[in-house]
Protein backbone atom coordinates (compact mmCIF):
# COMPACT_ATOMS: atom_id res chain seq x y z
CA UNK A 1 -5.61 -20.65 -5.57
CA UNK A 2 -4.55 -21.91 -2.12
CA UNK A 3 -7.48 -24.41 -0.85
CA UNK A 4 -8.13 -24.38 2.95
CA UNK A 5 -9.29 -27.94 5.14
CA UNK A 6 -12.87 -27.53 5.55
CA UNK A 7 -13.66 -26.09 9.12
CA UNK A 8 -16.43 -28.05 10.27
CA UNK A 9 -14.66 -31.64 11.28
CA UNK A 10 -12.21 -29.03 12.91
CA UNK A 11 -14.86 -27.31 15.16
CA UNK A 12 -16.09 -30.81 16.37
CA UNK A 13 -13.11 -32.58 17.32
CA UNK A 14 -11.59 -29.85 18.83
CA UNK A 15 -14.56 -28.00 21.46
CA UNK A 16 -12.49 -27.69 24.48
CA UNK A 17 -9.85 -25.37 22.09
CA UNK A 18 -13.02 -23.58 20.98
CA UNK A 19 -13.57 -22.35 24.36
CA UNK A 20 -10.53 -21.37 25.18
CA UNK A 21 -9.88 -19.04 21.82
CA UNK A 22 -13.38 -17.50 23.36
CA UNK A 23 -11.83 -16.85 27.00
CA UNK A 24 -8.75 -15.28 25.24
CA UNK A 25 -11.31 -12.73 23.39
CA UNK A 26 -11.57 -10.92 26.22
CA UNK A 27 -7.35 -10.58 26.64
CA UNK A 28 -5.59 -10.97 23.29
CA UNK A 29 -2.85 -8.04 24.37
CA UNK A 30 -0.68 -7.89 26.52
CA UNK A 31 0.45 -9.68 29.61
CA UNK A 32 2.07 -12.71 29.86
CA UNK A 33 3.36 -14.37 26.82
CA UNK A 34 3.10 -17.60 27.29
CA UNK A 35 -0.54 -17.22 28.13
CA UNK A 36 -0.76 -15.32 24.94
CA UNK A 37 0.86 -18.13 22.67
CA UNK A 38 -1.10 -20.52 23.91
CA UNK A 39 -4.33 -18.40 23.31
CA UNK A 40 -3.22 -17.81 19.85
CA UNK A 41 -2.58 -21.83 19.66
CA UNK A 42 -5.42 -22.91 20.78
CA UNK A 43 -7.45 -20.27 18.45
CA UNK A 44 -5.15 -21.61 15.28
CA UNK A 45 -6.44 -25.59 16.18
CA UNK A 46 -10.12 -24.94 16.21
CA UNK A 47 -9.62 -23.15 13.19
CA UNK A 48 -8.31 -26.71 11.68
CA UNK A 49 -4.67 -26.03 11.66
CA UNK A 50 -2.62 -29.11 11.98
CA UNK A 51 -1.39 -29.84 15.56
CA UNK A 52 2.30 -30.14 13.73
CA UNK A 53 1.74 -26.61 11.75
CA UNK A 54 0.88 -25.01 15.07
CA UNK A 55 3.57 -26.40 17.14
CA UNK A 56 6.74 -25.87 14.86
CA UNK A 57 5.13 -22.10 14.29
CA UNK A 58 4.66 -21.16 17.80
CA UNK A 59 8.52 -22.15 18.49
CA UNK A 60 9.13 -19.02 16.40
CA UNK A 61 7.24 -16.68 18.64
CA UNK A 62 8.68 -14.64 20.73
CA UNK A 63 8.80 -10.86 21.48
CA UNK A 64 11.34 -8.42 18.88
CA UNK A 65 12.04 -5.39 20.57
CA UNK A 66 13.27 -4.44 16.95
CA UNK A 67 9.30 -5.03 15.52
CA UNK A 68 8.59 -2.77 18.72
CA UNK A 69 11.13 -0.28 18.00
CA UNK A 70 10.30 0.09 14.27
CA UNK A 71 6.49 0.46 15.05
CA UNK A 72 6.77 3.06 17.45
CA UNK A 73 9.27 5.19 15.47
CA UNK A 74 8.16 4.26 11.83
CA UNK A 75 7.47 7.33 9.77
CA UNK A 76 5.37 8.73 7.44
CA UNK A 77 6.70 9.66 4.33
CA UNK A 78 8.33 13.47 5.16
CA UNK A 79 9.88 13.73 1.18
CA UNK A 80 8.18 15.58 -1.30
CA UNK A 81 7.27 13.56 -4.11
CA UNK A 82 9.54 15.13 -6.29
CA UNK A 83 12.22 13.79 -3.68
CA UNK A 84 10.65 10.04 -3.28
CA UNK A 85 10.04 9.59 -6.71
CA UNK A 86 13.11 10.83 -7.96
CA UNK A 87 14.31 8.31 -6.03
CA UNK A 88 12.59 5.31 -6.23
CA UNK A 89 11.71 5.41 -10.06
CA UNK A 90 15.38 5.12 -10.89
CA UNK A 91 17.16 4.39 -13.88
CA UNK A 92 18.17 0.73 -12.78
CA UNK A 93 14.64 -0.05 -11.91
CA UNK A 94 12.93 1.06 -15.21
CA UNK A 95 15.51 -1.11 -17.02
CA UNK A 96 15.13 -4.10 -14.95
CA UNK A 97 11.13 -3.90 -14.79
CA UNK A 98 11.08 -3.60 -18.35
CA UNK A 99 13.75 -6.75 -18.87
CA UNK A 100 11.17 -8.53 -16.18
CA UNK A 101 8.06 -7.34 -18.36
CA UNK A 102 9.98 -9.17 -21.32
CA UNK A 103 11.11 -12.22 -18.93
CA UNK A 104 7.60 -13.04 -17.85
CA UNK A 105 5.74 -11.71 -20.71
CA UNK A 106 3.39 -14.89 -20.90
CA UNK A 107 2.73 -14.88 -17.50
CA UNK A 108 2.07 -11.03 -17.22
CA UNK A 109 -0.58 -11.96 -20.10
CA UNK A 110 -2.14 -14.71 -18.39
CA UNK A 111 -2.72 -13.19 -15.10
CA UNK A 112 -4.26 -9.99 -17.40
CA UNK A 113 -6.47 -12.63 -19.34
CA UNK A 114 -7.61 -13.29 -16.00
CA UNK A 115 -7.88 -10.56 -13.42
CA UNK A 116 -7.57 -7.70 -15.63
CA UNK A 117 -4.49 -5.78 -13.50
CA UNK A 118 -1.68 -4.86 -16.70
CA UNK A 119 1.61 -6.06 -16.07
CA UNK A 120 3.22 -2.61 -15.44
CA UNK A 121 0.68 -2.07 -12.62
CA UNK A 122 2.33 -5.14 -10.64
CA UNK A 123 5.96 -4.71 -11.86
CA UNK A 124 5.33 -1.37 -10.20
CA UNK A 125 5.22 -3.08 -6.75
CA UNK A 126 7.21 -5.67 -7.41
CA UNK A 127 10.43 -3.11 -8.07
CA UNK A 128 9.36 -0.91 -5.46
CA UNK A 129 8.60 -3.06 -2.75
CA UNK A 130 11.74 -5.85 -2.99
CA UNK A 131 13.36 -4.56 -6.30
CA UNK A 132 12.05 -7.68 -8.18
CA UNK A 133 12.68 -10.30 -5.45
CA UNK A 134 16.19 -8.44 -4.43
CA UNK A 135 15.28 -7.41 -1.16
CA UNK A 136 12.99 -9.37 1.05
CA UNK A 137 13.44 -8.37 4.54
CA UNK A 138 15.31 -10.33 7.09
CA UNK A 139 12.80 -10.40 10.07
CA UNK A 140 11.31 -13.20 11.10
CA UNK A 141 7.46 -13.14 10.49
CA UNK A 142 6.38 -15.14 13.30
CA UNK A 143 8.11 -13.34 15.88
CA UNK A 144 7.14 -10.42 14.05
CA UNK A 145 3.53 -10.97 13.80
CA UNK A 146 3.52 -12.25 17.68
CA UNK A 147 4.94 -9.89 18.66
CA UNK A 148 2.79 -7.04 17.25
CA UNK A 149 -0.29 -9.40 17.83
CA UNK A 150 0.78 -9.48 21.43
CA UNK A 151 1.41 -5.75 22.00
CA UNK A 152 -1.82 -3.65 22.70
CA UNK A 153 -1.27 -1.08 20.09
CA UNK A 154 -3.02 -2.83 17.18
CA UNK A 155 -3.52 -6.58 18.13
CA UNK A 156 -6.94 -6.91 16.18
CA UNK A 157 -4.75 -5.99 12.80
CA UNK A 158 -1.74 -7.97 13.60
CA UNK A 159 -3.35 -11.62 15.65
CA UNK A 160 -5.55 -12.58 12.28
CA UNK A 161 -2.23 -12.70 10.19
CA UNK A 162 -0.31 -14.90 12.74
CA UNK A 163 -3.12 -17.07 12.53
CA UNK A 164 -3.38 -17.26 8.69
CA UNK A 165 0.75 -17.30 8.67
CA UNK A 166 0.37 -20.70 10.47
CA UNK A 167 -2.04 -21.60 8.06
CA UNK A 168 0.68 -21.63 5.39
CA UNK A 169 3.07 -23.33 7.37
CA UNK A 170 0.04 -26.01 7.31
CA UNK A 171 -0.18 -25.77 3.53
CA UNK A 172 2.83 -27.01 3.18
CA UNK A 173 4.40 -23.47 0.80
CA UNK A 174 6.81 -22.42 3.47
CA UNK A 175 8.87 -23.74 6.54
CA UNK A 176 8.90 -21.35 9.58
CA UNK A 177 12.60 -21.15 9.52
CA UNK A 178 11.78 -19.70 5.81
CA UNK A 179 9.55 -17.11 6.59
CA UNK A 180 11.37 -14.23 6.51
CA UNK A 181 10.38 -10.74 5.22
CA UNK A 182 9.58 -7.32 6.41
CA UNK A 183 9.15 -6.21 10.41
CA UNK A 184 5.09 -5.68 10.20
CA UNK A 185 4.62 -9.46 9.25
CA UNK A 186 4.86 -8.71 5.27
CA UNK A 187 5.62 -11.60 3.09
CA UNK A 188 7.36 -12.11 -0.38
CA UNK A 189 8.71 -9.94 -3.52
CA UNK A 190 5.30 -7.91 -3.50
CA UNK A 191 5.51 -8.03 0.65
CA UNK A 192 1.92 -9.11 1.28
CA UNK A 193 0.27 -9.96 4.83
CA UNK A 194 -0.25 -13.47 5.66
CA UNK A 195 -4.24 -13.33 5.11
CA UNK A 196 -3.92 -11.95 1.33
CA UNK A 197 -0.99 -15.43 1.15
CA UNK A 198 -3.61 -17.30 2.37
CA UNK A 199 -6.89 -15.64 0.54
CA UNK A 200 -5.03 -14.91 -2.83
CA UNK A 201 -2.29 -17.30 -2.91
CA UNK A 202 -2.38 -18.47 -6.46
CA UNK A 203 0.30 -21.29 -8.18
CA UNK A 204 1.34 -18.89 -10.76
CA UNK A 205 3.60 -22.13 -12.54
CA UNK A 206 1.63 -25.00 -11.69
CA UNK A 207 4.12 -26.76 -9.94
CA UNK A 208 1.62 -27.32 -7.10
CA UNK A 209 2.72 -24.85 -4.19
CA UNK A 210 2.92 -21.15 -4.07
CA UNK A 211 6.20 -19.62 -2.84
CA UNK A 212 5.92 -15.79 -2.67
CA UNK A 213 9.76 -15.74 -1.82
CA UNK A 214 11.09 -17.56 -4.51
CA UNK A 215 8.81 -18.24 -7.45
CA UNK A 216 8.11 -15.49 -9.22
CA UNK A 217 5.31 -16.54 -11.58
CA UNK A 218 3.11 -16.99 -8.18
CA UNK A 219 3.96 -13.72 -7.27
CA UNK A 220 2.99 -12.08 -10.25
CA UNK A 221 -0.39 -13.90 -10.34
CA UNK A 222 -0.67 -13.67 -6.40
CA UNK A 223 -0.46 -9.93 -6.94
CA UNK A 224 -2.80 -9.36 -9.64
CA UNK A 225 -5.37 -11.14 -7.81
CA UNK A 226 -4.83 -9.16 -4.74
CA UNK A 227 -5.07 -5.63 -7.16
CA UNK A 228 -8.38 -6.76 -8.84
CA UNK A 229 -9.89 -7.54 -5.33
CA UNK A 230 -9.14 -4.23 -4.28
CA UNK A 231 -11.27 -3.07 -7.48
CA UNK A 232 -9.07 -2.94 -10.53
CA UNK A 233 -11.18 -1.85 -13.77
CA UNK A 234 -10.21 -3.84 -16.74
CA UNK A 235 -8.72 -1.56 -20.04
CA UNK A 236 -9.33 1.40 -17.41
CA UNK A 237 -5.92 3.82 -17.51
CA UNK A 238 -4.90 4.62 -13.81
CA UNK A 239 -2.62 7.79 -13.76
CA UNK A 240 -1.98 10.59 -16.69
CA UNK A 241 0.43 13.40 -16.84
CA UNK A 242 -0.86 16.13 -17.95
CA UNK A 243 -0.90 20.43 -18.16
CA UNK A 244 -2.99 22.72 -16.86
CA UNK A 245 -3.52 26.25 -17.96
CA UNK A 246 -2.46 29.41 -15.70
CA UNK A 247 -5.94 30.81 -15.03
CA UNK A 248 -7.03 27.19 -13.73
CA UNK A 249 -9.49 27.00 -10.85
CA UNK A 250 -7.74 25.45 -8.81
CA UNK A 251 -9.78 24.58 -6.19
CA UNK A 252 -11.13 21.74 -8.47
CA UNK A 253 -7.73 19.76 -8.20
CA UNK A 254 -8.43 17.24 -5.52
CA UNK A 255 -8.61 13.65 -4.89
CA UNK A 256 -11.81 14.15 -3.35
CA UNK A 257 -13.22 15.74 -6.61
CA UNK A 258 -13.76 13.71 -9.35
CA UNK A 259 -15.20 14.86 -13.01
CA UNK A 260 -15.52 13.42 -16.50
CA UNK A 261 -12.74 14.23 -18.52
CA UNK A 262 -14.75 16.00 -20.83
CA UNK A 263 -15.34 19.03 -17.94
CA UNK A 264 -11.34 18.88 -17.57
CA UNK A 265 -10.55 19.74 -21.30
CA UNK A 266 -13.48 22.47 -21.07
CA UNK A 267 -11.28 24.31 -18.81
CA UNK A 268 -8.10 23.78 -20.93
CA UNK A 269 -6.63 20.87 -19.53
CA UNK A 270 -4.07 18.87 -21.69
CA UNK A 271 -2.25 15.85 -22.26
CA UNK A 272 1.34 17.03 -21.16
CA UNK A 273 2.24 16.67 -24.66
CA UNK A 274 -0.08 19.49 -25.18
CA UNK A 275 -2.61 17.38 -26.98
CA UNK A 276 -6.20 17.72 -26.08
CA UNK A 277 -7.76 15.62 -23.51
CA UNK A 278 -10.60 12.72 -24.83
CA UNK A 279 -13.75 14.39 -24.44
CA UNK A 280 -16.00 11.53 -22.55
CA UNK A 281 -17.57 11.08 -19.44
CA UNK A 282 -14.64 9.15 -17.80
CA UNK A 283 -14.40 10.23 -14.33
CA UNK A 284 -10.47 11.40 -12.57
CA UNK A 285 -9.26 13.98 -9.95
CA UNK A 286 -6.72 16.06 -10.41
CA UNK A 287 -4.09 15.86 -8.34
CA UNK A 288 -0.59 18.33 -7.60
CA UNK A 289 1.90 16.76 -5.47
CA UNK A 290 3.68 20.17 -4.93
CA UNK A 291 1.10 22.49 -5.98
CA UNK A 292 -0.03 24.33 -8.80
CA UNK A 293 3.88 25.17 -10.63
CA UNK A 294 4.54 21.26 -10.05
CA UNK A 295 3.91 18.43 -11.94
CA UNK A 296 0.07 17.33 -12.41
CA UNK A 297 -1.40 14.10 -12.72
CA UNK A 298 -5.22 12.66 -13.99
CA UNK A 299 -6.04 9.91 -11.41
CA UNK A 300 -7.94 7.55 -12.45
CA UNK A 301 -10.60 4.93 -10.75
CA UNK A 302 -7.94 2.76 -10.80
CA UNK A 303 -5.96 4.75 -9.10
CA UNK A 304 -7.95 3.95 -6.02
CA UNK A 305 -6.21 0.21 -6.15
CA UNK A 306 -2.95 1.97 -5.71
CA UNK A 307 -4.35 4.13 -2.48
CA UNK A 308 -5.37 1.03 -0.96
CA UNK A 309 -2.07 -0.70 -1.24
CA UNK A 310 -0.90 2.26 0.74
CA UNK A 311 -2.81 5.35 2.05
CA UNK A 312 -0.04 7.60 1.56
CA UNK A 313 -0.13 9.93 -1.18
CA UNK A 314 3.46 10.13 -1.96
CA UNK A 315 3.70 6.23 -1.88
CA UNK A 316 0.59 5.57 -3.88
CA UNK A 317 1.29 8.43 -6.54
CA UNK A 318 5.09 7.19 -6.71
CA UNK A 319 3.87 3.75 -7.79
CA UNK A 320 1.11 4.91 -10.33
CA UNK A 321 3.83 7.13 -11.37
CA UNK A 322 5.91 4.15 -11.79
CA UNK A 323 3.75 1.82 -13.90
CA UNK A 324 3.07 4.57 -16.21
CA UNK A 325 6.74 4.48 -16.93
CA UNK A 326 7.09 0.93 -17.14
CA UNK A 327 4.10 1.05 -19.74
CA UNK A 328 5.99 3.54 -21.90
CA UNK A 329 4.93 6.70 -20.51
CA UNK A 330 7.84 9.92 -20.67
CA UNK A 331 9.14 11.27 -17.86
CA UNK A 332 6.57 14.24 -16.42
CA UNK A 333 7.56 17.65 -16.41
CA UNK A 334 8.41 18.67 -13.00
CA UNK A 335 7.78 21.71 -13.30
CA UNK A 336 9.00 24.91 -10.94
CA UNK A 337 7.15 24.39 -7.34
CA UNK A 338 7.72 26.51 -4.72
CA UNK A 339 9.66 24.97 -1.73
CA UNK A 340 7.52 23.09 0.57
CA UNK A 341 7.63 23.77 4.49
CA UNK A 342 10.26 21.86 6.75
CA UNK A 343 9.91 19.03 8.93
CA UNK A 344 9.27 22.13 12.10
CA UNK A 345 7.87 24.72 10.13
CA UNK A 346 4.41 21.99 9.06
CA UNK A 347 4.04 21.17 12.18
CA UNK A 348 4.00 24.74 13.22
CA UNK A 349 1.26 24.99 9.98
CA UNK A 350 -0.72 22.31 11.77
CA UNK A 351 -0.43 23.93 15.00
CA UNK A 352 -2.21 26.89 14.08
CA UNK A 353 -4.31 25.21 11.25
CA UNK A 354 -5.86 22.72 14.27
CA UNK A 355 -5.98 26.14 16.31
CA UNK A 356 -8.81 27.72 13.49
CA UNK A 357 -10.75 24.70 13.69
CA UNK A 358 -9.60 22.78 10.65
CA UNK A 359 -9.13 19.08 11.43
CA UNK A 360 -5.02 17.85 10.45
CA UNK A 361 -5.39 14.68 12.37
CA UNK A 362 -2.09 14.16 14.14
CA UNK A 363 0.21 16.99 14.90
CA UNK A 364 3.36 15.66 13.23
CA UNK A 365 5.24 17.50 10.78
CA UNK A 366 3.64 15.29 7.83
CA UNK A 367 1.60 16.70 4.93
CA UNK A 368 -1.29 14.14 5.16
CA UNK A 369 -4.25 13.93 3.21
CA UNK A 370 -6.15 16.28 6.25
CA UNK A 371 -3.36 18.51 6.30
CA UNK A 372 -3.33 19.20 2.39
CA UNK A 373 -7.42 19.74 2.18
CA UNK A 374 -7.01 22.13 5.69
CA UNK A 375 -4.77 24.18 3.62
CA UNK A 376 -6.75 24.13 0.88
CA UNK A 377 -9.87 25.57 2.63
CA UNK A 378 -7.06 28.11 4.17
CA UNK A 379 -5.84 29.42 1.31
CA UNK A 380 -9.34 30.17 -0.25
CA UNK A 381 -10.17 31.94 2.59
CA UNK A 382 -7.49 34.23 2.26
CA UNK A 383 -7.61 34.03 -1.40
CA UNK A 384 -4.44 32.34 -2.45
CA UNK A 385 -4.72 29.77 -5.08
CA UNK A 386 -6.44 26.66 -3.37
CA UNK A 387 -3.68 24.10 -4.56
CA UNK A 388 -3.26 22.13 -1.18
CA UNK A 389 0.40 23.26 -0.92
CA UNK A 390 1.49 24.52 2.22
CA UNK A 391 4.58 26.87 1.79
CA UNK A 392 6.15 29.37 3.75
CA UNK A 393 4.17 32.27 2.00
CA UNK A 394 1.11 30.20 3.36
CA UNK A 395 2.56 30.50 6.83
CA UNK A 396 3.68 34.43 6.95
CA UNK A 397 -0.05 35.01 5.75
CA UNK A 398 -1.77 32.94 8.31
């Protein structure tokens, strides 16, 4: 686990930085970018980063109109699942995560032993984030994060990960000129913030550093200790395909609604083998990517770990998807769905969904978790089945 200087001798030698970091409280966006830098520099000192650490970091910084350009126009996942994950849990990367499962074996069992997070459940991220280490990103992270930092769209995510990115400069695991990754500051094979680096940074080889670009035993146990702070269960299952019967109320399948398992096989739900459900009070939602004739998945407690690695649905489902692969798992059925709505034709849904009252959050042509549970409570009302689906059917009726 990374160790950080204690703080205190820090604070005391270095006052007069103290009280600048406070003046720059009031003004940490925007404006001029020198004054900004050395704001941020004086901020990283009292918070006992070397003098040397700060000063070869902050000749990095500097303002990427391509970080701009990417966070303006990034976008939310518009694929169906089926699309994405048809995708992204590929042929080449079941084979390779399974080779790496094999590869690292010991250390997949170690950092299990220890945080409880199953190897599949990180080879998940590491194939879909980097494909194993392949793909790292080539922007630099402390122009990125200085940039972003510096612009007043989100500078209270964005200025604590500059800081902690110094810190590992200070540590001694990477050189500036090395850190390289994705354009929202991400680091490594499993493309983690600086402030996880620093907070779950863990010598996976005992070699004495931890190098999320290149070593991939501290990525592996970097990771898992990153999933089990986010509240993995240990010997919990995450994510279960399974079938549901035509007469189904299905209303019940949500994220937000979670029963014991037992309640599930009451109302004929089955393993997608066909095989009955375990009867016991373990709690999951049920959850239909592309409604009711599409595939359909038990998710898990656990499943919450891959939600908070990323809020999207299609992302987080992909990735659950994913690991149960890598564990073994057959492909799901996909089942029949009917044809989601076009890019134009949700936002028209949301147009008229926001227009009845139902909140859809932003206007924009992606089926968010708002969006799905507005159409839910529209189809019940005009007594369509209450999948969360949005098709064109959906719109004629409305």
């Amino acid at each position: 686990m990374l160790t950080l200087r204690p703080l205190a001798l820090a604070f005391a030698l270095f006052s007069a930085s103290t009280a600048l970091a406070q003046e720059q409280k009031t003004a940490q966006c925007g404006g001029d970018f020198t004054a900004f830098v050395d704001g941020v520099k004086a901020e990283a000192i009292a918070a006992g980063i070397s003098q040397d650490a700060v000063e070869r970091s902050v000749a990095r910084m500097r303002i990427d109109e391509k970080v701009l350009a990417r966070d303006r126009g990034q976008k939310v996942f518009t694929q169906t699942w089926g699309e994405f994950a048809g995708r992204m849990v590929n042929g080449y990367r079941l084979k390779l995560g399974k080779q790496n499962l094999q590869k690292y074996a010991a250390v997949f069992d170690k950092v299990e032993a220890e945080t409880g997070v199953p190897g599949p459940a990180i080879a998940a991220f590491w194939g879909l984030e980097t494909d194993y280490g392949a793909v790292l990103g080539d922007f630099d992270t402390l122009a990125a994060l200085s940039t972003l930092a510096h612009d007043c769209r989100r500078p209270d995510l964005f200025r604590p990960h500059l800081i902690a990115a110094m810190r590992v400069v200070d540590s001694g695991y990477l050189q500036p000129e090395q850190m390289k990754g994705a354009w929202a500051g991400e680091l490594g094979q499993t493309q983690i913030l600086p402030e996880e680096y620093v907070k779950f940074g863990t010598d996976g080889d005992g070699n004495g550093s931890v190098n999320l670009l290149t070593d991939s035993p501290d990525v592996l146990a970097t990771t898992g200790k990153f999933m089990a702070s986010l509240g993995w269960q240990r010997g919990e299952p995450w994510l279960e395909a399974i079938r549901l019967p035509a007469d189904f109320p299905w209303d019940r399948a949500a994220l937000a609604n979670k029963e014991p398992r037992a309640e599930f096989s009451k109302l004929g739900v089955t393993k997608a083998d066909g095989s009955a459900l375990e009867s016991d009070g373990i709690e999951a939602s049920i959850l239909l990517p592309m409604g009711k004739s599409g595939p359909a998945f038990l998710a898990f407690k656990n499943f919450d770990v891959f939600l908070e690695w990323n809020n999207s649905l299609v992302y987080s489902l992909t990735a659950g998807y994913f690991a149960t692969r890598l564990a073994g798992a057959e492909p799901v059925d996909m089942g029949s769905p009917e044809p989601g709505l076009s890019f134009d034709s949700m936002k028209s849904l949301q147009e008229k969904l926001a227009a009845k009252g139902y909140e859809v959050g932003k206007v924009d042509g992606i089926l968010g978790g708002a969006t799905r549970e507005a159409v839910r409570q529209e189809q019940r009302r005009l007594g369509m089945p209450a999948d969360g689906w949005p098709t064109d059917a959906l719109l004629a009726a409305m």
